[in-house]
C-alpha atoms as a PDB file:
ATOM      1  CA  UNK A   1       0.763 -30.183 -21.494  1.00  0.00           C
ATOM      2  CA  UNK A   2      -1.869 -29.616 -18.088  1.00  0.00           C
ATOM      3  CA  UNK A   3      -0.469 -26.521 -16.406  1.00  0.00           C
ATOM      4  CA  UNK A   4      -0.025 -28.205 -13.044  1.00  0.00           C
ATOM      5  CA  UNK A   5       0.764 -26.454  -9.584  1.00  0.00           C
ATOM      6  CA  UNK A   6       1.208 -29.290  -7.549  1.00  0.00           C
ATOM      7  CA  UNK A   7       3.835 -28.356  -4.047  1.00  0.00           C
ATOM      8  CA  UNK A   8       3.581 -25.208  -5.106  1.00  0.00           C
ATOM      9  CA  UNK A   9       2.336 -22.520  -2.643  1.00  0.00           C
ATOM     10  CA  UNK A  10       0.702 -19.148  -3.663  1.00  0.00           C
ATOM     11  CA  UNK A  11      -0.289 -15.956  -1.671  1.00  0.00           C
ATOM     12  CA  UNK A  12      -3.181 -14.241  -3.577  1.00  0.00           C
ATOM     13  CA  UNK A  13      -4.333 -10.971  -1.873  1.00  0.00           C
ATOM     14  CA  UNK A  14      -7.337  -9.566  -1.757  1.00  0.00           C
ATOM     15  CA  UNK A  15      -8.684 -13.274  -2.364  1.00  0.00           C
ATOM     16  CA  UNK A  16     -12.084 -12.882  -0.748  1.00  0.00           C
ATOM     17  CA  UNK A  17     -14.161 -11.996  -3.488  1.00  0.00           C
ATOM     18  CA  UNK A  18     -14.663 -11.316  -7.387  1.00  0.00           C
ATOM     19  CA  UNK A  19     -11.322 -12.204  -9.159  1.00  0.00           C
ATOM     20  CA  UNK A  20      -8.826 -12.513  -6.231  1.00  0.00           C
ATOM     21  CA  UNK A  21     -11.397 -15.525  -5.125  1.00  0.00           C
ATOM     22  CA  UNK A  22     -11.394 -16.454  -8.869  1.00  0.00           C
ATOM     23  CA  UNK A  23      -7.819 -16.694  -8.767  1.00  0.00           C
ATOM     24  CA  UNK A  24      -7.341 -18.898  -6.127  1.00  0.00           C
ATOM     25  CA  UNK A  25      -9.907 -21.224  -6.431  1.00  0.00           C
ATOM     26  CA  UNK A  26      -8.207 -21.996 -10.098  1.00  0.00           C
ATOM     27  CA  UNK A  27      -4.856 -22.111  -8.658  1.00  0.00           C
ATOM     28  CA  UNK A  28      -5.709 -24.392  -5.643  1.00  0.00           C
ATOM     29  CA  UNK A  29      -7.715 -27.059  -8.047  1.00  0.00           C
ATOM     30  CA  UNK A  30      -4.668 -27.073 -10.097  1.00  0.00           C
ATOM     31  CA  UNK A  31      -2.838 -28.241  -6.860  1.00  0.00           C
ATOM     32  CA  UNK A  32      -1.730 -25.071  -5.691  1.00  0.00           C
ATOM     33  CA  UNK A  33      -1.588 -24.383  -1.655  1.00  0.00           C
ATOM     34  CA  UNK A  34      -3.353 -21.188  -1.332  1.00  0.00           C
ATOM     35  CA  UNK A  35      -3.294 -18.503   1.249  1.00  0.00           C
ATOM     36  CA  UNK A  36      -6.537 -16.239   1.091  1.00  0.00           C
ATOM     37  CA  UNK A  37      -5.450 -12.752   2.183  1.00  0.00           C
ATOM     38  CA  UNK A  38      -8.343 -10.567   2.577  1.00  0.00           C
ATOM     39  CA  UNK A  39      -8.786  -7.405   4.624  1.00  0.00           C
ATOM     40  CA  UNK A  40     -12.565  -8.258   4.491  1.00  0.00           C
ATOM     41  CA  UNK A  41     -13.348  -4.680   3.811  1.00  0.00           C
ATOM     42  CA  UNK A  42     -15.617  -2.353   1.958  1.00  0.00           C
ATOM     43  CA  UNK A  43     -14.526  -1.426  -1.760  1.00  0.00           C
ATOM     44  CA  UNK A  44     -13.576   1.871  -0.779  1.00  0.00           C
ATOM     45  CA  UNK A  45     -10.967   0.082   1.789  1.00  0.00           C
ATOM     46  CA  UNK A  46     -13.125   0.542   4.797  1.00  0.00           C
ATOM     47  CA  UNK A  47     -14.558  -1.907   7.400  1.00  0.00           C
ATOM     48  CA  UNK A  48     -12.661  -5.592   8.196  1.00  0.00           C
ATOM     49  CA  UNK A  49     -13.987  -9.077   7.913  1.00  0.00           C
ATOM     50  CA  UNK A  50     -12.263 -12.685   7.814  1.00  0.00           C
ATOM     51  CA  UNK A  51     -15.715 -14.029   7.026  1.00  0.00           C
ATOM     52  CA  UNK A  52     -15.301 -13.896   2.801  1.00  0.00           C
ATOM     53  CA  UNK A  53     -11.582 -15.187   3.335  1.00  0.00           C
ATOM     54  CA  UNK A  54     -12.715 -18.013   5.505  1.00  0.00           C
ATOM     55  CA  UNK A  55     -15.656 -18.975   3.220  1.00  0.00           C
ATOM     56  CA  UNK A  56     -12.895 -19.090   0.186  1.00  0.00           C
ATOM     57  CA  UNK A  57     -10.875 -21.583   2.179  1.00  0.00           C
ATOM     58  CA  UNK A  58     -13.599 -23.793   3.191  1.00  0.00           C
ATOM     59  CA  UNK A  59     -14.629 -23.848  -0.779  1.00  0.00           C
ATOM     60  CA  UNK A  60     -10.647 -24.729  -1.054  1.00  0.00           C
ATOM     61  CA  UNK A  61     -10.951 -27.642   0.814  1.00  0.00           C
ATOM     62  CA  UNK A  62     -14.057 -28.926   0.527  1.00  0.00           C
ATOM     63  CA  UNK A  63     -12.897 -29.859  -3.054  1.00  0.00           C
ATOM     64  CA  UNK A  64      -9.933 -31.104  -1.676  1.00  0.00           C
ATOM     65  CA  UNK A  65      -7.334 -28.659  -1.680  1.00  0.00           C
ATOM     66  CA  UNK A  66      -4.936 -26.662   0.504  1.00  0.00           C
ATOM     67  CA  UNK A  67      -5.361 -23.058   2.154  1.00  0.00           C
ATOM     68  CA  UNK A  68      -5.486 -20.619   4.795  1.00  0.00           C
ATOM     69  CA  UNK A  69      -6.712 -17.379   5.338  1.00  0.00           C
ATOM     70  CA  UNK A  70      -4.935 -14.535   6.490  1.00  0.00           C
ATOM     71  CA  UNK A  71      -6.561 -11.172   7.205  1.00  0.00           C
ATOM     72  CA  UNK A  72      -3.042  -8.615   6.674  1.00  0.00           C
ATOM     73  CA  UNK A  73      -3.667  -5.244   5.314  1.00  0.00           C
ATOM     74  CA  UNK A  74      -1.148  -5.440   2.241  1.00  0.00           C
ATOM     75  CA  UNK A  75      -0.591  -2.003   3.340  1.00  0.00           C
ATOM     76  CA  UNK A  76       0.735  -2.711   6.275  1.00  0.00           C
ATOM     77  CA  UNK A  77       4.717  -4.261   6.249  1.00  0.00           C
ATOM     78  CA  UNK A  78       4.519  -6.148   9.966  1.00  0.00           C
ATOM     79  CA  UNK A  79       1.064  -7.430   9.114  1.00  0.00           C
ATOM     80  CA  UNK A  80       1.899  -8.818   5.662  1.00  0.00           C
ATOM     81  CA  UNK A  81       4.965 -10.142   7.187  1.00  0.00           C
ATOM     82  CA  UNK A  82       3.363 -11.837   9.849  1.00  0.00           C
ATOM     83  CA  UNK A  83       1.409 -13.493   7.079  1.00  0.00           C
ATOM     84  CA  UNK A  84       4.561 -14.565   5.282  1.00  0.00           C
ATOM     85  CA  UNK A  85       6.406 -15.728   8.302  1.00  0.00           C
ATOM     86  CA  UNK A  86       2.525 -18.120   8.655  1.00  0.00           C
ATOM     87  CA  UNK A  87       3.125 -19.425   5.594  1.00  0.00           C
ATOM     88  CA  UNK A  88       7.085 -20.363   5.909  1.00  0.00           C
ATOM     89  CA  UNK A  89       6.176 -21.872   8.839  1.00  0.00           C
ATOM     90  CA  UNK A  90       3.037 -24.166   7.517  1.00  0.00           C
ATOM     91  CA  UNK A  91       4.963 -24.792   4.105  1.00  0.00           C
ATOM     92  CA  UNK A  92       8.158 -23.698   3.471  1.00  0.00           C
ATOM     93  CA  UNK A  93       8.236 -22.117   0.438  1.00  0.00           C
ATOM     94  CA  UNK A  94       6.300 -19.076  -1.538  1.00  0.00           C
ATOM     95  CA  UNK A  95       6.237 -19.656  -4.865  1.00  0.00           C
ATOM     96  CA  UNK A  96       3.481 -17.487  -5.952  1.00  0.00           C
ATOM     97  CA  UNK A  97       2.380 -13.883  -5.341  1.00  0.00           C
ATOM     98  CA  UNK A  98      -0.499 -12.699  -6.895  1.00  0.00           C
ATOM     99  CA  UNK A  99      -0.765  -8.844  -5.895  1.00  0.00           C
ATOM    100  CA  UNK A 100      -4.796  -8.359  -6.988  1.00  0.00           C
ATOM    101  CA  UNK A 101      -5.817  -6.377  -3.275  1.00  0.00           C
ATOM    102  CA  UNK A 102      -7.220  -3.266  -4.171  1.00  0.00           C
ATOM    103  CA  UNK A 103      -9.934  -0.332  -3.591  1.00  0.00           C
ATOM    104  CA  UNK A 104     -11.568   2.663  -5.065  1.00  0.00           C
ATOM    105  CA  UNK A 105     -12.364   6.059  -4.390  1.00  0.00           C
ATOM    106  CA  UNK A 106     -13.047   7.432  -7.361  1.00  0.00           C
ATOM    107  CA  UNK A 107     -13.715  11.045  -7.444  1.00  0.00           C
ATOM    108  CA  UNK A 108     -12.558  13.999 -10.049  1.00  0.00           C
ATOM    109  CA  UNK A 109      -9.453  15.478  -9.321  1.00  0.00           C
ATOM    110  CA  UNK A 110     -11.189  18.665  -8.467  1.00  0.00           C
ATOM    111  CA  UNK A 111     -13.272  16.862  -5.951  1.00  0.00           C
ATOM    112  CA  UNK A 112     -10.532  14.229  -4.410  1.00  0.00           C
ATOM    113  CA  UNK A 113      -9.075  14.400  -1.219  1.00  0.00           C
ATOM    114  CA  UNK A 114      -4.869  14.018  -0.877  1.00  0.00           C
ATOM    115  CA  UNK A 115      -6.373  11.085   1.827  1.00  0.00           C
ATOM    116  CA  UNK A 116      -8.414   9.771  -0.668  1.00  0.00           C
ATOM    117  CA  UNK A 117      -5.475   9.715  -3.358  1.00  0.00           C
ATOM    118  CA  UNK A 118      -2.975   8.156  -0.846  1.00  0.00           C
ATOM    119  CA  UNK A 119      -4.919   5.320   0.520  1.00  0.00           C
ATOM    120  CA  UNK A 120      -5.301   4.149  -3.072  1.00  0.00           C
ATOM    121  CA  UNK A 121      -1.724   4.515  -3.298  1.00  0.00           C
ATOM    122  CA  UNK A 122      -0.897   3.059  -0.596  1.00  0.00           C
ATOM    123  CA  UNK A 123      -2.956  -0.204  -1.206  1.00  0.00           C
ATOM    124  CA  UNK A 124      -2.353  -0.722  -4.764  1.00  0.00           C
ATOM    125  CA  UNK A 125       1.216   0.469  -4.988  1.00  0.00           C
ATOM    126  CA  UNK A 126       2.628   0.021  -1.433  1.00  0.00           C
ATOM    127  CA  UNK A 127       0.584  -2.881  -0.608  1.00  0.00           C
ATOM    128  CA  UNK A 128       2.712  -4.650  -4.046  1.00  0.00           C
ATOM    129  CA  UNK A 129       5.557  -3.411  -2.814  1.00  0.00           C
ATOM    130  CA  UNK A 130       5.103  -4.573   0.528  1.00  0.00           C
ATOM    131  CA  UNK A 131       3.927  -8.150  -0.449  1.00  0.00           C
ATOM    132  CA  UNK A 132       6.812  -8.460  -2.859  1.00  0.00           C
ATOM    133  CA  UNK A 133       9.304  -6.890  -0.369  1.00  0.00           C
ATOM    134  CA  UNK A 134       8.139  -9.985   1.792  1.00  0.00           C
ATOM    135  CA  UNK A 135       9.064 -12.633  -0.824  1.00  0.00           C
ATOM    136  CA  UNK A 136      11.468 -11.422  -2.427  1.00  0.00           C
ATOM    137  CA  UNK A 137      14.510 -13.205  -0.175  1.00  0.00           C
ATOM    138  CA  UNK A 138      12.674 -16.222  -0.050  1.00  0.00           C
ATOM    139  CA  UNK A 139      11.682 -16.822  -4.189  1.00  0.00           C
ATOM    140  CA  UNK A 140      15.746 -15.666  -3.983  1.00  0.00           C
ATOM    141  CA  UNK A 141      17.348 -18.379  -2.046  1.00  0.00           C
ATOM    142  CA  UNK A 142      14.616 -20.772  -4.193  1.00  0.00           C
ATOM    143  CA  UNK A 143      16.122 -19.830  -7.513  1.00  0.00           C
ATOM    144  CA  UNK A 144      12.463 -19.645  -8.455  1.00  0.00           C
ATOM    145  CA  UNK A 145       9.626 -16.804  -8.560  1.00  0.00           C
ATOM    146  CA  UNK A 146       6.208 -16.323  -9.978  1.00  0.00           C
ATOM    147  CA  UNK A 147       4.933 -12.522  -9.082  1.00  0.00           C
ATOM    148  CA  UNK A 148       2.256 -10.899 -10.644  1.00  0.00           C
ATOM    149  CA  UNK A 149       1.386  -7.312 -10.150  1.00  0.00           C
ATOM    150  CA  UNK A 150      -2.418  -6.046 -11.088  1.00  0.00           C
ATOM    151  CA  UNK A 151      -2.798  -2.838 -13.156  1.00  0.00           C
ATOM    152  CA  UNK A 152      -5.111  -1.699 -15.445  1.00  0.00           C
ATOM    153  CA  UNK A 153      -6.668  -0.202 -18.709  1.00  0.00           C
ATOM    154  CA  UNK A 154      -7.595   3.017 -16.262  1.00  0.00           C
ATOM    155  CA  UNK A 155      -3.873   3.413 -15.851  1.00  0.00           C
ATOM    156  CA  UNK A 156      -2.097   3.103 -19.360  1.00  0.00           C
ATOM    157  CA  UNK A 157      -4.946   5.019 -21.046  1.00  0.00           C
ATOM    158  CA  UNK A 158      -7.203   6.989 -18.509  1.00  0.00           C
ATOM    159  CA  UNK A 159     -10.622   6.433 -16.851  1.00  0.00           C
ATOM    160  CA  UNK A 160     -11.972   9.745 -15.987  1.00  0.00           C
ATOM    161  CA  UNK A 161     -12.416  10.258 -12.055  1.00  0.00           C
ATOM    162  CA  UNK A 162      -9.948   7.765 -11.367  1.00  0.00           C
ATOM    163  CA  UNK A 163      -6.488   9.699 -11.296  1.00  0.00           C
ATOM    164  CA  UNK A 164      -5.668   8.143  -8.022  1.00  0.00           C
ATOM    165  CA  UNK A 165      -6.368   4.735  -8.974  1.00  0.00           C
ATOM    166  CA  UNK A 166      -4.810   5.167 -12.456  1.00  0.00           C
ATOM    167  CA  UNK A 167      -1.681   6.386 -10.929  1.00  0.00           C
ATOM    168  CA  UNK A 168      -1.359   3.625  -8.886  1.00  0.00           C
ATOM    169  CA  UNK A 169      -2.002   1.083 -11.398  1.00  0.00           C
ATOM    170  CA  UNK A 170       1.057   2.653 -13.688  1.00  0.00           C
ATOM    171  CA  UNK A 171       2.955   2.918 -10.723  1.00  0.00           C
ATOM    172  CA  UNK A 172       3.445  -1.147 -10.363  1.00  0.00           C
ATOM    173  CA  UNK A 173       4.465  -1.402 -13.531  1.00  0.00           C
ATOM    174  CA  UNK A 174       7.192   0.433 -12.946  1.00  0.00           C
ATOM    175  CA  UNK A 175       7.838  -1.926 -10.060  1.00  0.00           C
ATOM    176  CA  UNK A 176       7.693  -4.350 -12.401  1.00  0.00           C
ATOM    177  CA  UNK A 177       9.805  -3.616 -14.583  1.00  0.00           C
ATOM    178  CA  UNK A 178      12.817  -3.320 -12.429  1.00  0.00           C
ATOM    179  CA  UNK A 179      11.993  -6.121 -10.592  1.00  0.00           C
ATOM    180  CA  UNK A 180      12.169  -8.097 -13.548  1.00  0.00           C
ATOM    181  CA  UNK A 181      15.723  -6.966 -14.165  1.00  0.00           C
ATOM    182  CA  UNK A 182      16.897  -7.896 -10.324  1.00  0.00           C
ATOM    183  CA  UNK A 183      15.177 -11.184 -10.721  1.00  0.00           C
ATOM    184  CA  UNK A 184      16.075 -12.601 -13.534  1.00  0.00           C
ATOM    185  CA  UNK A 185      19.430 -14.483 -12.839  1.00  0.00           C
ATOM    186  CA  UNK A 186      17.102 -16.033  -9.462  1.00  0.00           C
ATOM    187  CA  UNK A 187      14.498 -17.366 -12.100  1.00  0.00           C
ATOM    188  CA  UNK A 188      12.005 -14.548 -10.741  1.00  0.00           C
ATOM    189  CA  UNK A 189       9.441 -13.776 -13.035  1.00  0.00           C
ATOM    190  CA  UNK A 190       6.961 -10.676 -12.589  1.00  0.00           C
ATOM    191  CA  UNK A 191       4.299  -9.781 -14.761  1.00  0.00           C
ATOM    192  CA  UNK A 192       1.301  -7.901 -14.554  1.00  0.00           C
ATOM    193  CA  UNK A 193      -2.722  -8.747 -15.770  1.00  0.00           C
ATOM    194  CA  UNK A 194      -4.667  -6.019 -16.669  1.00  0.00           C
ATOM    195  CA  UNK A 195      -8.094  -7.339 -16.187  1.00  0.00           C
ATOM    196  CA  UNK A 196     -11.515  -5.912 -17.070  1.00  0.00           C
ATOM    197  CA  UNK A 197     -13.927  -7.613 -14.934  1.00  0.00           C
ATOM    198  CA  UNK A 198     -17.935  -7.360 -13.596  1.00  0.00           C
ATOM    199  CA  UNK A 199     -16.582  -7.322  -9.693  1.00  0.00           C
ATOM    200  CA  UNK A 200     -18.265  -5.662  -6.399  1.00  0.00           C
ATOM    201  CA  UNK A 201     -15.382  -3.144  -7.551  1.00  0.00           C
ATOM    202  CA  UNK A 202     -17.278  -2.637 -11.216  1.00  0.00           C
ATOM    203  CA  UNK A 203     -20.490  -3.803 -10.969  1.00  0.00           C
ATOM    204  CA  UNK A 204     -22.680  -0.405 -10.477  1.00  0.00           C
ATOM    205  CA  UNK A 205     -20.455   0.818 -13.225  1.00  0.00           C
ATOM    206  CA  UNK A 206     -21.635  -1.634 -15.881  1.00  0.00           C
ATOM    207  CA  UNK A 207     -25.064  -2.709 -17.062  1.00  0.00           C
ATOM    208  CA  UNK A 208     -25.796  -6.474 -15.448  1.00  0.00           C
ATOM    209  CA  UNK A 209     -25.619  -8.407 -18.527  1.00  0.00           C
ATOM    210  CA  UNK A 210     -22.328  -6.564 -19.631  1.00  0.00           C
ATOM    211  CA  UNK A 211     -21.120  -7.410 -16.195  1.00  0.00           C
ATOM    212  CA  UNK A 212     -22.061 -11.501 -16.790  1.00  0.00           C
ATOM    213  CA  UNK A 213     -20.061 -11.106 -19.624  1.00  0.00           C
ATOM    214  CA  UNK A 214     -16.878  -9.898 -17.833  1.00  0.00           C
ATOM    215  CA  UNK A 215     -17.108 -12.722 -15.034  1.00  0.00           C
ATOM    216  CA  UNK A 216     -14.081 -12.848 -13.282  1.00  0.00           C
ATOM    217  CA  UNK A 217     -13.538 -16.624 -14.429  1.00  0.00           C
ATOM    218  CA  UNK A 218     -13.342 -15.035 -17.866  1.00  0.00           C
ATOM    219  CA  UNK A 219      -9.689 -13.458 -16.909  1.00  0.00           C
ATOM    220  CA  UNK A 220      -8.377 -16.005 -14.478  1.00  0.00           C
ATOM    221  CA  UNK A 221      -6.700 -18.277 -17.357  1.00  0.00           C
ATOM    222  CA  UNK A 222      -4.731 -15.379 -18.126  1.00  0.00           C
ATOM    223  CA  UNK A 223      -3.581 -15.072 -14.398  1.00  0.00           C
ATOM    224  CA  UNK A 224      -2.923 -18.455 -14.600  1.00  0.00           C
ATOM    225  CA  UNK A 225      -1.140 -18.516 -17.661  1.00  0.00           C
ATOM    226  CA  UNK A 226       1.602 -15.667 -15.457  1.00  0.00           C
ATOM    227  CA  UNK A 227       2.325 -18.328 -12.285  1.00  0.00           C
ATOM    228  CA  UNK A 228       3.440 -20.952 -14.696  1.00  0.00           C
ATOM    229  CA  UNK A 229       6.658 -22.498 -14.595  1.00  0.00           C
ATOM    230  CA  UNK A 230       7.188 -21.980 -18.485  1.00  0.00           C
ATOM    231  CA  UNK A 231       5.388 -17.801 -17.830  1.00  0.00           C
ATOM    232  CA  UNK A 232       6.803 -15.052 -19.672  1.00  0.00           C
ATOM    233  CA  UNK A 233       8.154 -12.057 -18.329  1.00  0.00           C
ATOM    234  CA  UNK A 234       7.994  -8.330 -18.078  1.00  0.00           C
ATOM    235  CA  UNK A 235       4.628  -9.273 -19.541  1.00  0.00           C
ATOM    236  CA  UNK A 236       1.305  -6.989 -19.777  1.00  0.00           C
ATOM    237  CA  UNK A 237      -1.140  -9.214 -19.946  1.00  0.00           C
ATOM    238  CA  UNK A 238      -4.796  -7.895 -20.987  1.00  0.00           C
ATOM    239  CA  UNK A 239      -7.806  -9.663 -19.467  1.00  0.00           C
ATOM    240  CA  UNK A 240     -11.474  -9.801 -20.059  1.00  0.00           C
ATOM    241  CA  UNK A 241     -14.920 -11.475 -21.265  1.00  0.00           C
ATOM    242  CA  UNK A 242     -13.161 -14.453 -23.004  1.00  0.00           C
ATOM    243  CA  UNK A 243     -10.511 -11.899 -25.079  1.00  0.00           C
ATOM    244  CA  UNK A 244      -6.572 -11.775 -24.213  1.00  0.00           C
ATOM    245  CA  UNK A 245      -4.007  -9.064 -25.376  1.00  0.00           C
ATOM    246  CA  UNK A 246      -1.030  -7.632 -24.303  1.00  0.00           C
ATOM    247  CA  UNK A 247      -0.031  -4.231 -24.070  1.00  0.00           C
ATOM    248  CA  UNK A 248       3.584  -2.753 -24.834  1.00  0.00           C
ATOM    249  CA  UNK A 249       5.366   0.816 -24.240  1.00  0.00           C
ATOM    250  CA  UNK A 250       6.866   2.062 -27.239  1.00  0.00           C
ATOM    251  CA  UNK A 251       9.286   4.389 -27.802  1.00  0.00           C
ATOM    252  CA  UNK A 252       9.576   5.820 -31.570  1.00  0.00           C
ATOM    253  CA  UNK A 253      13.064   5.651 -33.123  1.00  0.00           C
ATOM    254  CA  UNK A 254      13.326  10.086 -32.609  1.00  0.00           C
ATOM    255  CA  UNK A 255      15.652  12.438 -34.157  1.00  0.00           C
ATOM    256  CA  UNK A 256      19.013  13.818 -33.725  1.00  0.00           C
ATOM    257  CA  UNK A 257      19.787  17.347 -33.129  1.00  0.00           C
ATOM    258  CA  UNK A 258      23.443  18.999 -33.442  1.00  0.00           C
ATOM    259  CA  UNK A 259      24.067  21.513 -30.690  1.00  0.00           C
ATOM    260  CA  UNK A 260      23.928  24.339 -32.609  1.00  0.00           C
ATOM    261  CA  UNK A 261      19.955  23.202 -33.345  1.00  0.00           C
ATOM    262  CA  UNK A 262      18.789  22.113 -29.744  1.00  0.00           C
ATOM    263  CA  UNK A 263      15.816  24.337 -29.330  1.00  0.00           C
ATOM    264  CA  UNK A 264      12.309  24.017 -28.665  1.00  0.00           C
ATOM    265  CA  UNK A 265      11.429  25.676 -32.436  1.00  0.00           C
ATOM    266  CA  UNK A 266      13.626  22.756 -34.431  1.00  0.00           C
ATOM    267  CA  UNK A 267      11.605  20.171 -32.315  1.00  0.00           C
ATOM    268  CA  UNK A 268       8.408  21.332 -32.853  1.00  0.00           C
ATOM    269  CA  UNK A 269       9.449  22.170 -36.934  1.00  0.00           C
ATOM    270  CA  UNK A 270      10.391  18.184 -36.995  1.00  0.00           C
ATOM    271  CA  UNK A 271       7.656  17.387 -34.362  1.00  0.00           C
ATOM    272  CA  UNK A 272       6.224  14.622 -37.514  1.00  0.00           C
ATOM    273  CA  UNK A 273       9.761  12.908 -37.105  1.00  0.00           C
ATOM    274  CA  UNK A 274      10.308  13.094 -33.553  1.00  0.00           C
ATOM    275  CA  UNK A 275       6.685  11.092 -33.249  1.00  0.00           C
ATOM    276  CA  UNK A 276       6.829   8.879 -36.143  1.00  0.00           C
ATOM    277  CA  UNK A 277       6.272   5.129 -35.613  1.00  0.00           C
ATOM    278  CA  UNK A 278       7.542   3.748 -38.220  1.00  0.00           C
ATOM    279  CA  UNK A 279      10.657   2.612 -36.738  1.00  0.00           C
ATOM    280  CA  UNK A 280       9.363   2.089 -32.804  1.00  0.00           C
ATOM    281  CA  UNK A 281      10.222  -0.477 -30.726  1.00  0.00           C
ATOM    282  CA  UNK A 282       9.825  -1.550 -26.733  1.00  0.00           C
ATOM    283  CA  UNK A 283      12.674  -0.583 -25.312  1.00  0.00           C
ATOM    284  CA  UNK A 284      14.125  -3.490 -22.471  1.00  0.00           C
ATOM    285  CA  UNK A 285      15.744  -1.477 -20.056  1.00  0.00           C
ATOM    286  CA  UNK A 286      16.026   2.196 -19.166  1.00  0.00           C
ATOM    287  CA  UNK A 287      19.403   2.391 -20.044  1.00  0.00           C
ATOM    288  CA  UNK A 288      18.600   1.663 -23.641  1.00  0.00           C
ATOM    289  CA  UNK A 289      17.217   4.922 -24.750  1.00  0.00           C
ATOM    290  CA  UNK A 290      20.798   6.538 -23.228  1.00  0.00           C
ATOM    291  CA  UNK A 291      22.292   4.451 -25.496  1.00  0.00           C
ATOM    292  CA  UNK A 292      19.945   5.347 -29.069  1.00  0.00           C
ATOM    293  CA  UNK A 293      20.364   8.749 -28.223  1.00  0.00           C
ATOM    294  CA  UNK A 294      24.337   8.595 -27.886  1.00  0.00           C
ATOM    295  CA  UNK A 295      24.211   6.240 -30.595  1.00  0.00           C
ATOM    296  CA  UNK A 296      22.811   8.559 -33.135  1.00  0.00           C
ATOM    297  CA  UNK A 297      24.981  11.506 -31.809  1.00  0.00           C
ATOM    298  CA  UNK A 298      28.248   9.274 -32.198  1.00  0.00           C
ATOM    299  CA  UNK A 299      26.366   8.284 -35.808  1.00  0.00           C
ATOM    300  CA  UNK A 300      26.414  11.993 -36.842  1.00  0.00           C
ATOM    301  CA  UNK A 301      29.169  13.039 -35.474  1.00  0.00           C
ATOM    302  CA  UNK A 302      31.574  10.432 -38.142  1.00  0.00           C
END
């Protein structure tokens, strides 16, 4: 069956270029109204422009969809609010959130700035937090949610010179996956795309025909595939150049120690136990690993 959109309404920040445009373009031809947020600044978060935003929107309806633009700085509450309280007002619902806003200021660790690290903080983590603080009542009193957070390989494995940025982009996940717990019983669904893409963000990083290959439209399905009605959730979903994977957090099954053997020298002596995988699994909720560790003490203790 045609994934369809049709009365819903989605807020897609950072929508005025490379896969934020990408993403709701594909979300307004499926019938989707759209906002465009877009500071309209530089990639390194400086600067301000409604010019990209407004050029989305006219794409948006020229092919005879719905949209706005809206120029909030997801890191600022009262402006994304603002933007919110616009959309309430033009349509009466939010249905969609797509948190993709997001800069860089990539620098060694040695070399960064504590500016430099919080700004990327405060746009990638706060500015998701802030967007989904936002909606949160609303998709709540709807019974019905679609939230997707944007992290990244450079998070959940590294990317040298990019500790702020990598820290940020684990840092929604753990948003997310609390969020999905709250939300659940309100039909709330939050995921997260991971996407690699040739973007104004990438593109001096990556040779030009490797950065046709990882065309923003190439990860978009996969975005698309999260605002469904029918999407999963507390989903990782990997994104780029036609390929689609997700991504999981496993803990290994571990060992037990009696009291009498809790030391630093019995762990490391059973160290090929404690990180065996043959017996792994993705834990739900935090609460779980409280209750294998308890488990296998109770277990021994009988």
């Amino acid at each position: 069956m045609t994934i369809s959109y049709t009365d819903r309404v989605a807020i897609v920040t950072g929508a005025g270029n490379g896969l934020g445009k990408s993403h709701a373009i594909e979300l307004a031809k499926r019938g989707a109204k759209v906002v465009v947020n877009d500071l309209g600044g530089a990639r390194d978060g400086s600067g301000k422009s409604s010019a990209a935003a407004e050029e989305v929107v006219a794409e948006i309806i020229a092919a005879g969809g719905d949209a706005f633009s809206h120029g909030a700085n997801v890191a600022n509450f009262e402006e994304v609010q603002d933007m919110v309280k616009q959309t309430m007002e033009k349509w009466g619902r939010v249905d969609i959130l797509v948190n993709n806003a997001g800069i860089l200021r990539d620098k060694s660790f040695s070399k960064m700035t504590l500016d430099d690290f919080k700004l990327v903080m405060d746009v990638h983590l706060m500015g998701s937090v802030n967007c989904t603080k936002a909606v949160w009542e609303i998709m709540k009193e709807q019974n019905y949610g679609r939230i997707v957070m944007t992290t990244s390989s450079s998070g959940m494995y590294g990317n040298f010179g990019q500790s702020n940025y990598g820290a940020a982009k684990m840092a929604v996940l753990g948003l997310m996956t609390t969020l999905v717990l709250e939300g659940a019983k309100h039909d709330i669904r939050v995921n997260a795309l991971a996407p690699t893409a040739g973007t104004r963000m990438t593109e001096d990083l990556m040779p030009e025909h490797i950065v046709k290959m990882f065309a923003p439209e190439y990860v978009t399905p996969g975005l698309l595939t999260l605002c469904d009605d029918d999407a999963p959730n507390r989903t990782i979903l990997c994104a780029g150049a036609g390929g689609y994977a997700t991504a999981s957090l496993f803990e290994t099954d571990g060992i037990y120690l009696p009291v009498e053997q809790q030391t630093p020298e019995a762990i490391r002596d059973q160290w090929q136990a404690v990180t065996s995988t043959d017996s792994q699994q993705a834990l739900e909720a935090g609460v779980k690993q409280g209750e294998k560790f308890i488990g296998k003490a109770m277990a021994t203790a009988q």
